[in-house]
N, C-alpha and C. Protein backbone atom coordinates (compact mmCIF):
# COMPACT_ATOMS: atom_id res chain seq x y z
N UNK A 1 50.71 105.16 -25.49
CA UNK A 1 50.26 106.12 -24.50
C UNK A 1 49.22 105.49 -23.58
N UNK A 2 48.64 104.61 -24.24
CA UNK A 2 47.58 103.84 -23.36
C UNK A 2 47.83 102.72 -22.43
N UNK A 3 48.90 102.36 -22.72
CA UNK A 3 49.34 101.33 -22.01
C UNK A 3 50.40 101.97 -20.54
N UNK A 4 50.60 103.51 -20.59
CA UNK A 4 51.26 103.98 -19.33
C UNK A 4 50.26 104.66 -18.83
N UNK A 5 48.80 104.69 -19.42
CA UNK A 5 48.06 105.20 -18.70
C UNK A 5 47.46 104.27 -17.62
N UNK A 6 47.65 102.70 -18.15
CA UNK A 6 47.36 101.92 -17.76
C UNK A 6 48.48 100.66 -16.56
N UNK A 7 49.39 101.39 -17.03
CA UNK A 7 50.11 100.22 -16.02
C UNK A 7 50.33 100.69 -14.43
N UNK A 8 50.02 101.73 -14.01
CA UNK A 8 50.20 102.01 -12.59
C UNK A 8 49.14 101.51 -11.96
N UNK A 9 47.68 101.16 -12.36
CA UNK A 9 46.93 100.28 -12.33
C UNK A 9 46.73 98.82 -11.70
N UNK A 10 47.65 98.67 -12.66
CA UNK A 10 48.22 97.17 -12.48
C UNK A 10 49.57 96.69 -12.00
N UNK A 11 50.20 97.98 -11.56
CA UNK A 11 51.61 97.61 -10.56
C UNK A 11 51.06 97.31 -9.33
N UNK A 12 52.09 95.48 -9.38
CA UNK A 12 51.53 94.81 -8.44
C UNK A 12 51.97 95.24 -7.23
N UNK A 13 53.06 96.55 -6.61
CA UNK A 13 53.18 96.81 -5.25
C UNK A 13 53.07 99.03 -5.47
N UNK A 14 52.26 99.24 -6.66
CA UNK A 14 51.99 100.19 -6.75
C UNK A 14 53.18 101.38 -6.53
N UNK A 15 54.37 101.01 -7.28
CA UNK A 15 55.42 101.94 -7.26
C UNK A 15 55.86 102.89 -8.13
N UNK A 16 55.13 103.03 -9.04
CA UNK A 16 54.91 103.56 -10.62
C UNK A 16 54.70 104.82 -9.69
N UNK A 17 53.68 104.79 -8.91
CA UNK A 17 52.95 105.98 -8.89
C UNK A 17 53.99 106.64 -7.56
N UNK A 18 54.89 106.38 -7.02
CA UNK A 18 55.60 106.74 -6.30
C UNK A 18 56.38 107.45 -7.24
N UNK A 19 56.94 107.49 -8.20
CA UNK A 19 57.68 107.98 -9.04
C UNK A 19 57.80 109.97 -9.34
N UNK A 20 56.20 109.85 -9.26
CA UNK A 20 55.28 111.24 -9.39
C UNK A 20 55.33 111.93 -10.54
N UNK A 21 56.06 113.00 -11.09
CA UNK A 21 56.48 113.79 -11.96
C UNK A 21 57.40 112.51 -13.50
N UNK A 22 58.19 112.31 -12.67
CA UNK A 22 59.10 111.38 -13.74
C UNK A 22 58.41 110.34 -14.17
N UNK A 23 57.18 109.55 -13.74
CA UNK A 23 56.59 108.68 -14.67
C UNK A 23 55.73 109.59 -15.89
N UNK A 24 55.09 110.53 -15.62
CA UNK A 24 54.74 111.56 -16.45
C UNK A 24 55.23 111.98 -17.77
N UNK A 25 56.73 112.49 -17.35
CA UNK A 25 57.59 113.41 -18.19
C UNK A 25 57.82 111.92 -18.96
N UNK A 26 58.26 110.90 -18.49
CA UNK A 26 58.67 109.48 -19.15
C UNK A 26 57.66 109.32 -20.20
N UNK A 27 56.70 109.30 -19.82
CA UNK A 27 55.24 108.79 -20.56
C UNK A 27 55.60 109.75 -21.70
N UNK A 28 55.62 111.05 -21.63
CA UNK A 28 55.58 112.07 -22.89
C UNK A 28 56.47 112.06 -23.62
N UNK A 29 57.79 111.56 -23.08
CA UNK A 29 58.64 111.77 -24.40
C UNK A 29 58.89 110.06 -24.80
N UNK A 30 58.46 109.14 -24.10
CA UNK A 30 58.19 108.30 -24.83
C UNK A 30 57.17 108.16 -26.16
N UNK A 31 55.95 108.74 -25.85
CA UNK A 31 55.03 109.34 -26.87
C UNK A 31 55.42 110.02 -27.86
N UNK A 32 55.92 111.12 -27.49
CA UNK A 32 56.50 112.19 -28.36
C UNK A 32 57.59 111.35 -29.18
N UNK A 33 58.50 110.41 -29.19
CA UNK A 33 59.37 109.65 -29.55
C UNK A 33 59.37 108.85 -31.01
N UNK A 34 58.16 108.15 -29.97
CA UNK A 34 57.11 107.32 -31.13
C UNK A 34 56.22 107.89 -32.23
N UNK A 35 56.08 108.88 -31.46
CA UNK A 35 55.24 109.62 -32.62
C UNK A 35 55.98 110.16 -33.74
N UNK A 36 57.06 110.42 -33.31
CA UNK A 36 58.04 110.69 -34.98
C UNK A 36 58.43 109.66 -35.91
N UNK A 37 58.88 108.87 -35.03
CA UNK A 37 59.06 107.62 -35.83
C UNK A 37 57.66 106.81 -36.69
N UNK A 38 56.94 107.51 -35.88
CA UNK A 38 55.63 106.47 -36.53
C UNK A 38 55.54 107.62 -37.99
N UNK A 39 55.12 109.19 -37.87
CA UNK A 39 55.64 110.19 -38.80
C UNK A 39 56.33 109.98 -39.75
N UNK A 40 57.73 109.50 -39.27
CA UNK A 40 58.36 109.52 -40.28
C UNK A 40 58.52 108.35 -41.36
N UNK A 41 57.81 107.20 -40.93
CA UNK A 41 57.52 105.75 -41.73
C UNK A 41 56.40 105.68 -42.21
N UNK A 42 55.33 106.79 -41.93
CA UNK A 42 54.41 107.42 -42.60
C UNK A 42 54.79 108.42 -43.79
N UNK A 43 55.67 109.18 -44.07
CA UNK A 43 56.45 109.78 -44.62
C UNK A 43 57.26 109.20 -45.77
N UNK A 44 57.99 108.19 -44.99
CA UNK A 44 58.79 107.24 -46.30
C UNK A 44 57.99 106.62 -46.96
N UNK A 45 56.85 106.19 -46.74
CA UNK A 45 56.08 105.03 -47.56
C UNK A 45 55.49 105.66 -48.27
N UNK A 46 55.03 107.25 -48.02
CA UNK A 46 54.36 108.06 -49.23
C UNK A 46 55.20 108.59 -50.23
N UNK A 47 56.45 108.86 -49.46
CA UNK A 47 57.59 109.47 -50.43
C UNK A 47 58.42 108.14 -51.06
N UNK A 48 57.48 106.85 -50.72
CA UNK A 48 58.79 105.65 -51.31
C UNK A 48 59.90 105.73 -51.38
N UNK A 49 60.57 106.59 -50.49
CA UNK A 49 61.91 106.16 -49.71
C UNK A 49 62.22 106.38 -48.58
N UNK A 50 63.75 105.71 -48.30
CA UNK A 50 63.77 105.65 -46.59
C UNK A 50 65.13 106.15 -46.55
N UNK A 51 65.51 106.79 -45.37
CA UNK A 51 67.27 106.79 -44.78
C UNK A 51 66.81 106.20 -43.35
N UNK A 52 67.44 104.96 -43.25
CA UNK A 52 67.61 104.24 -41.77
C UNK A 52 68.38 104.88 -41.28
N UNK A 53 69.34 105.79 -41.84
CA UNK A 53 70.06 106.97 -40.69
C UNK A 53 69.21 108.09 -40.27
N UNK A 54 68.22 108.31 -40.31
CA UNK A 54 67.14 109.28 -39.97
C UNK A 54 67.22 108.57 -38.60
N UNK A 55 66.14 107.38 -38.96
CA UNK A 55 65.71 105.98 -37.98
C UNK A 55 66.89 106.00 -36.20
N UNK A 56 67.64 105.68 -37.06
CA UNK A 56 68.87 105.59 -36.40
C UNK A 56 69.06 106.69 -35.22
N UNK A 57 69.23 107.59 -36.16
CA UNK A 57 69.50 108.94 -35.17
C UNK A 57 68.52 109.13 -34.08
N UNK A 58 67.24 109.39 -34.30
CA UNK A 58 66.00 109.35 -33.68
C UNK A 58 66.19 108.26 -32.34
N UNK A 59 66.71 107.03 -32.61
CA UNK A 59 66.25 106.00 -31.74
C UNK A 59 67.65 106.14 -30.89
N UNK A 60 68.99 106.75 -31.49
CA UNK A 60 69.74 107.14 -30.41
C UNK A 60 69.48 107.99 -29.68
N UNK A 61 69.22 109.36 -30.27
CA UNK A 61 68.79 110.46 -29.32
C UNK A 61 67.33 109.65 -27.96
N UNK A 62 66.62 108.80 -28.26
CA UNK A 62 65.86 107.84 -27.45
C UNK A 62 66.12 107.61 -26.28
N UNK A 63 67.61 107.15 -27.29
CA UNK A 63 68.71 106.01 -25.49
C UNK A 63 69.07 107.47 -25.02
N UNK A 64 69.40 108.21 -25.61
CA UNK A 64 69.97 108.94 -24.57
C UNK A 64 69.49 109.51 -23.77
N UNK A 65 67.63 110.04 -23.91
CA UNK A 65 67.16 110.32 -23.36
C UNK A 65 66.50 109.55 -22.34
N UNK A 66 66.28 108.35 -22.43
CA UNK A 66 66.13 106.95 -21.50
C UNK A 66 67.12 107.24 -20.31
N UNK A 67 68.60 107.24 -21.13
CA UNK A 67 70.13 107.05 -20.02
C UNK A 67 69.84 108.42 -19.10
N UNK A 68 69.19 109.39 -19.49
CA UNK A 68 69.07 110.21 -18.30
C UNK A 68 68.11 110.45 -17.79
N UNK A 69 67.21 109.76 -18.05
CA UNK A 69 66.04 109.47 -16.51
C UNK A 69 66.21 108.18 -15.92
N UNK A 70 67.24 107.50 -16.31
CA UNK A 70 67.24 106.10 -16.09
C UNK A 70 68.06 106.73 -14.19
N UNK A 71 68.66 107.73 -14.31
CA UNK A 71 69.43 107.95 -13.00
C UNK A 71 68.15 108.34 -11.83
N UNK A 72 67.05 108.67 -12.25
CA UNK A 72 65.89 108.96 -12.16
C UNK A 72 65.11 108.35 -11.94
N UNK A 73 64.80 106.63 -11.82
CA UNK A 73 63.98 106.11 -12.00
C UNK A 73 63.39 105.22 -10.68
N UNK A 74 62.72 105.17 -9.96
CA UNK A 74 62.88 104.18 -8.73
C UNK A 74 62.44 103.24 -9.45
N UNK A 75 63.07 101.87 -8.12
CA UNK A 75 62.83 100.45 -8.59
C UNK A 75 61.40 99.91 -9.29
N UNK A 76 61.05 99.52 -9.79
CA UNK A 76 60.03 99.40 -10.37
C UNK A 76 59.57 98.13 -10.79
N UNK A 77 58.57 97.36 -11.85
CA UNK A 77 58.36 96.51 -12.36
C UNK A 77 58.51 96.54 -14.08
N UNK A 78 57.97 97.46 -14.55
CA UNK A 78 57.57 97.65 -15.49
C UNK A 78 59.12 98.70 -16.42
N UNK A 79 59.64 100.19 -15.86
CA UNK A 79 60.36 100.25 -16.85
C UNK A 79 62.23 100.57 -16.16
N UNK A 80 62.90 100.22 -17.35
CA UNK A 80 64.35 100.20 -16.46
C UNK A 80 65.12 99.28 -16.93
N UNK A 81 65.89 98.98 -15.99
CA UNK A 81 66.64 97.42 -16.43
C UNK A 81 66.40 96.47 -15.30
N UNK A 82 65.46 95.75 -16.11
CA UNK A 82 64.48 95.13 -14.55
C UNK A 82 65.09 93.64 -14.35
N UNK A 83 66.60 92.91 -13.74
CA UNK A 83 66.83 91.83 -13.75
C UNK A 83 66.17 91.19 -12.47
N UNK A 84 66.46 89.82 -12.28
CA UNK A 84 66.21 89.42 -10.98
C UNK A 84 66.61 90.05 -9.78
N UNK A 85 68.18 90.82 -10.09
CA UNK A 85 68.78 91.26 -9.51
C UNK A 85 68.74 92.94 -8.77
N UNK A 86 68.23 93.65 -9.72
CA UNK A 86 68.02 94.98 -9.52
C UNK A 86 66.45 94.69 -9.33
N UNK A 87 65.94 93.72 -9.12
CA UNK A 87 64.41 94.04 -8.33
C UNK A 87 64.62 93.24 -6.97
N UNK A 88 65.54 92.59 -6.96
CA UNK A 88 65.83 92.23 -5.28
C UNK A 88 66.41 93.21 -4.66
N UNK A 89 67.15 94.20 -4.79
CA UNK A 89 68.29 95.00 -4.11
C UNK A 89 67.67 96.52 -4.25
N UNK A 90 67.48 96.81 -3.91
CA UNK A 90 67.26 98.88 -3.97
C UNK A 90 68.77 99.14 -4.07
N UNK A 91 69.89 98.70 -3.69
CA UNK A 91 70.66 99.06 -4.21
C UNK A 91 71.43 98.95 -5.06
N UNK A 92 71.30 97.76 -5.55
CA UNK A 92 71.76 97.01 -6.97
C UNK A 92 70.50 97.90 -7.97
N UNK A 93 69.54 97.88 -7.57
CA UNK A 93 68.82 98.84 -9.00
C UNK A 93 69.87 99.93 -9.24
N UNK A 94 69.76 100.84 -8.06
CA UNK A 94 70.57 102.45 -8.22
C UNK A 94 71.93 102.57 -8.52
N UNK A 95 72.61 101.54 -8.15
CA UNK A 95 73.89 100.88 -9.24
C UNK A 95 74.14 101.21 -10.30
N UNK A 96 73.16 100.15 -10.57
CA UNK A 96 72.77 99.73 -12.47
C UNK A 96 72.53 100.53 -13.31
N UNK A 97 71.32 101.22 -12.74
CA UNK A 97 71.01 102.60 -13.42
C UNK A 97 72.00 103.66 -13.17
N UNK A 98 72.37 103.98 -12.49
CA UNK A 98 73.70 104.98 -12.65
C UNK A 98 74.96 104.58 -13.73
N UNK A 99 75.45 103.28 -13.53
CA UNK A 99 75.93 102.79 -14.82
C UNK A 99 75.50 102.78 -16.10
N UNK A 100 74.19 102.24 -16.37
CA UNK A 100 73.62 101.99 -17.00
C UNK A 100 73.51 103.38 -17.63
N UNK A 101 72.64 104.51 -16.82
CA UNK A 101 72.59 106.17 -17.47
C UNK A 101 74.03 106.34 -18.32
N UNK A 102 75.05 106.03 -17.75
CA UNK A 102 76.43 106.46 -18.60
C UNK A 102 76.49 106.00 -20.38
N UNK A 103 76.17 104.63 -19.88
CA UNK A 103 76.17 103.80 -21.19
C UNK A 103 75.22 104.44 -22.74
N UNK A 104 73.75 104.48 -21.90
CA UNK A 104 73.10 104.41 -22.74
C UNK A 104 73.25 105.95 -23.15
N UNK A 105 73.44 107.37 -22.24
CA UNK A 105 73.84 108.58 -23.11
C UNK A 105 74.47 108.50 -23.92
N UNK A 106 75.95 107.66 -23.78
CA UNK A 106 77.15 108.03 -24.69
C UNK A 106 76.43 106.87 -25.68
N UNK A 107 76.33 106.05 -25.66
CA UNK A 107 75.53 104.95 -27.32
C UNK A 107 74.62 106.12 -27.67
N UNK A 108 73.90 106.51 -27.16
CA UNK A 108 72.61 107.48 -27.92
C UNK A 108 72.97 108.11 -28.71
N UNK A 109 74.24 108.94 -27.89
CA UNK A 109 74.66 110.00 -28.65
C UNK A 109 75.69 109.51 -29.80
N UNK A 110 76.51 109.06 -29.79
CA UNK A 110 77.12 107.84 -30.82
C UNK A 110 75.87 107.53 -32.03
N UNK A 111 74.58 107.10 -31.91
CA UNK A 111 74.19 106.59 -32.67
C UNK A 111 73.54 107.87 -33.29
N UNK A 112 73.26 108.59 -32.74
CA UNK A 112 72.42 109.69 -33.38
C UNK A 112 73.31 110.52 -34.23
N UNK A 113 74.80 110.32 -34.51
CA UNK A 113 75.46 110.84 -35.40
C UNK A 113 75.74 109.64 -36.29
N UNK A 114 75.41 108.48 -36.43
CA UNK A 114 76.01 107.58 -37.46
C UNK A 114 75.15 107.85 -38.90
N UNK A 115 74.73 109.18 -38.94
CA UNK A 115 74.37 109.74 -40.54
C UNK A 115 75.87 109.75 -41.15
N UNK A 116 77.04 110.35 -40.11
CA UNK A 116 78.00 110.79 -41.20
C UNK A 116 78.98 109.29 -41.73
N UNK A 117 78.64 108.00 -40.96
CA UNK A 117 79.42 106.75 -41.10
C UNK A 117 78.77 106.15 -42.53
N UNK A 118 79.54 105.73 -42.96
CA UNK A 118 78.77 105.11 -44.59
C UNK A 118 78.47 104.63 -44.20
N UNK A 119 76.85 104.46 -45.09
CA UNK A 119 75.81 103.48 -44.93
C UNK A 119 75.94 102.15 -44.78
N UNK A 120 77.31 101.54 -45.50
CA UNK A 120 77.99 100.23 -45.20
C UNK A 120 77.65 99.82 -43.92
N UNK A 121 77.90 100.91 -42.71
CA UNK A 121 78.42 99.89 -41.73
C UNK A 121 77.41 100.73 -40.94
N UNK A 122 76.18 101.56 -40.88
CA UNK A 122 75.42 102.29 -39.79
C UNK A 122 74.26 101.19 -39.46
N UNK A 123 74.10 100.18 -40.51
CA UNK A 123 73.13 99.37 -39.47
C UNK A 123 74.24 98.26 -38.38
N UNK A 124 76.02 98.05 -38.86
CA UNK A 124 76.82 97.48 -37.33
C UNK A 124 76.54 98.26 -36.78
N UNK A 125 76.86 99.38 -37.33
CA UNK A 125 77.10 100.14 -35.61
C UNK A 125 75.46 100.31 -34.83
N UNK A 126 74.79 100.21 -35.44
CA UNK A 126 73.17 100.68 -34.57
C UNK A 126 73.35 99.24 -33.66
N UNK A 127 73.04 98.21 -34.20
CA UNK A 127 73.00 96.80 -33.73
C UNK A 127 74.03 96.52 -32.63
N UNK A 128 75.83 97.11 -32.93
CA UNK A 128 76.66 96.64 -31.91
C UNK A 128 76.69 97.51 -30.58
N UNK A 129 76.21 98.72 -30.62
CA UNK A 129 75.86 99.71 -29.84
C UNK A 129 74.95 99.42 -28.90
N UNK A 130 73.39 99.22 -29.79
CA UNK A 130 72.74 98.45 -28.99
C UNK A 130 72.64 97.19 -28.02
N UNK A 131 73.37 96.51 -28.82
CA UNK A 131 73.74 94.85 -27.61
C UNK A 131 74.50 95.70 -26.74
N UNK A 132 75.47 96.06 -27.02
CA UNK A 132 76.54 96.66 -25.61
C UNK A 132 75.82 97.49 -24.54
N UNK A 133 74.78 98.43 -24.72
CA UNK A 133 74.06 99.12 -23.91
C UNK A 133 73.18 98.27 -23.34
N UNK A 134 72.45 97.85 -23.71
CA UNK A 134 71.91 96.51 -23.33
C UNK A 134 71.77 95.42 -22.57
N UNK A 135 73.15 94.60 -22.56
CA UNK A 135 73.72 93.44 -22.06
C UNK A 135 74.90 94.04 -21.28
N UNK A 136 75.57 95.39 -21.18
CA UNK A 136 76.25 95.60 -20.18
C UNK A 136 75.85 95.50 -19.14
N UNK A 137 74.94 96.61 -18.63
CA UNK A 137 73.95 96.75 -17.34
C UNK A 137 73.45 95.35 -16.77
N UNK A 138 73.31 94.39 -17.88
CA UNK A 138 72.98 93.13 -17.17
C UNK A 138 73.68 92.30 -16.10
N UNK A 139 75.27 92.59 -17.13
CA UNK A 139 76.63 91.43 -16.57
C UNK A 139 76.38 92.45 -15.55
N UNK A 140 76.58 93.59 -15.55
CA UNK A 140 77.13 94.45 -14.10
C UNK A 140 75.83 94.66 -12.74
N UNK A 141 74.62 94.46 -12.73
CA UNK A 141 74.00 93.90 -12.13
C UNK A 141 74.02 92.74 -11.57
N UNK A 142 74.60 91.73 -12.12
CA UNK A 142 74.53 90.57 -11.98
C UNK A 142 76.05 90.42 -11.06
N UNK A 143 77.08 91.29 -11.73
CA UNK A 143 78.12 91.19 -10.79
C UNK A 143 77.95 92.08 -9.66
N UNK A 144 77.27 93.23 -9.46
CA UNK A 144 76.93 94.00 -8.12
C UNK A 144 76.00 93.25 -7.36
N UNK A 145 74.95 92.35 -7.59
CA UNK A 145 74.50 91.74 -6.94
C UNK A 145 75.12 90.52 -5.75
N UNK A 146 75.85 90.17 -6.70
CA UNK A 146 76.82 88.90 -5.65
C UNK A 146 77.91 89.45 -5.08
N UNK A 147 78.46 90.89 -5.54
CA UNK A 147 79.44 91.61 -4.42
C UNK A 147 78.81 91.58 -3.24
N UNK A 148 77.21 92.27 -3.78
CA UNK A 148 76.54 92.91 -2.20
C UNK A 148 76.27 91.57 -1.63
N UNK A 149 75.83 90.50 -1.95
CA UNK A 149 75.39 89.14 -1.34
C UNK A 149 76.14 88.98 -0.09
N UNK A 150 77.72 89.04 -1.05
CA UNK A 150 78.67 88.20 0.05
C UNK A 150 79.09 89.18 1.15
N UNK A 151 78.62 90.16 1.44
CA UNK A 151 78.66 91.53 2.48
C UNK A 151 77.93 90.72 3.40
C-alpha cells in the first residue's frame, strides 16, 4: 500500500496521476488482495495446514481482476504490461491491453476453479496458465509493434 502511495511521486513523466479514479480503485483491490492472502498464510501456519487451491483460486480471481482494469489502464511506467514496445506506441499499449484484458479474465477465471482438478495437476495448471497470460501479451506486442512500424 505504501509503495502506490508512493510511486506517482516518482513517475518520471507523472502519468500515474492522470489515471485519476482507476489508480485508486487499483491500489485497493490490490491491497485488499494481498491482504487475504497474507490472512490466509497467517491462518495455515496456525492451523498447520495448507490447500494451495485456496492460494490458487484467490490469485486467479487477481488476474482476473487485473484483466479488467488492464482495458482501463493508460500507458504508464510502473503497472501493466510495460514492454519496450507498449511504452513507445500509445497504440501498441491499448492493443495489448485489450488483448491482454481477454487473456488474463479467462486464465483468472480458469484458475480460480482449479479446486475441483486433482491436486496432481493444480500446481500445472496454475504455472501453465500463468506463463501463457504472461508471455502472450508480450509476443503480441512485440508483433503489433512492427505491424505499426512498417505503416
Amino acid at each position: 500500500y505504501v509503495l502506490f502511495l508512493i510511486l506517482p511521486h516518482i513517475d518520471p513523466k507523472k502519468k500515474l496521476q492522470n489515471m485519476g479514479n482507476k489508480y485508486h480503485n487499483l491500489r485497493l483491490v490490490l491491497t485488499a488482495f494481498m491482504s487475504i492472502l497474507a490472512i490466509y498464510i497467517l491462518y495455515s501456519v496456525q492451523q498447520k495446514s495448507s490447500r494451495p487451491d485456496f492460494v490458487f483460486s484467490i490469485v486467479g480471481l487477481l488476474f482476473a481482476v487485473l484483466g479488467f482494469y488492464f482495458r482501463k489502464i493508460e500507458p504508464n511506467y510502473f503497472i501493466g504490461i510495460r514492454t519496450p514496445w507498449t511504452l513507445e506506441s500509445e497504440d501498441v499499449w491499448r492493443k495489448t491491453h485489450l488483448f491482454a484484458s481477454k487473456f488474463w479474465i479467462v486464465g483468472g477465471i480458469i484458475l480460480s476453479f482449479t479446486f475441483v482438478a486433482p491436486q496432481k495437476i493444480q500446481l500445472f495448471l496454475f504455472i501453465s496458465i500463468t506463463i501463457i497470460i504472461s508471455v502472450t501479451p508480450i509476443i503480441y506486442s512485440y508483433i503489433t509493434f512492427n505491424k505499426t512500424k512498417k505503416y
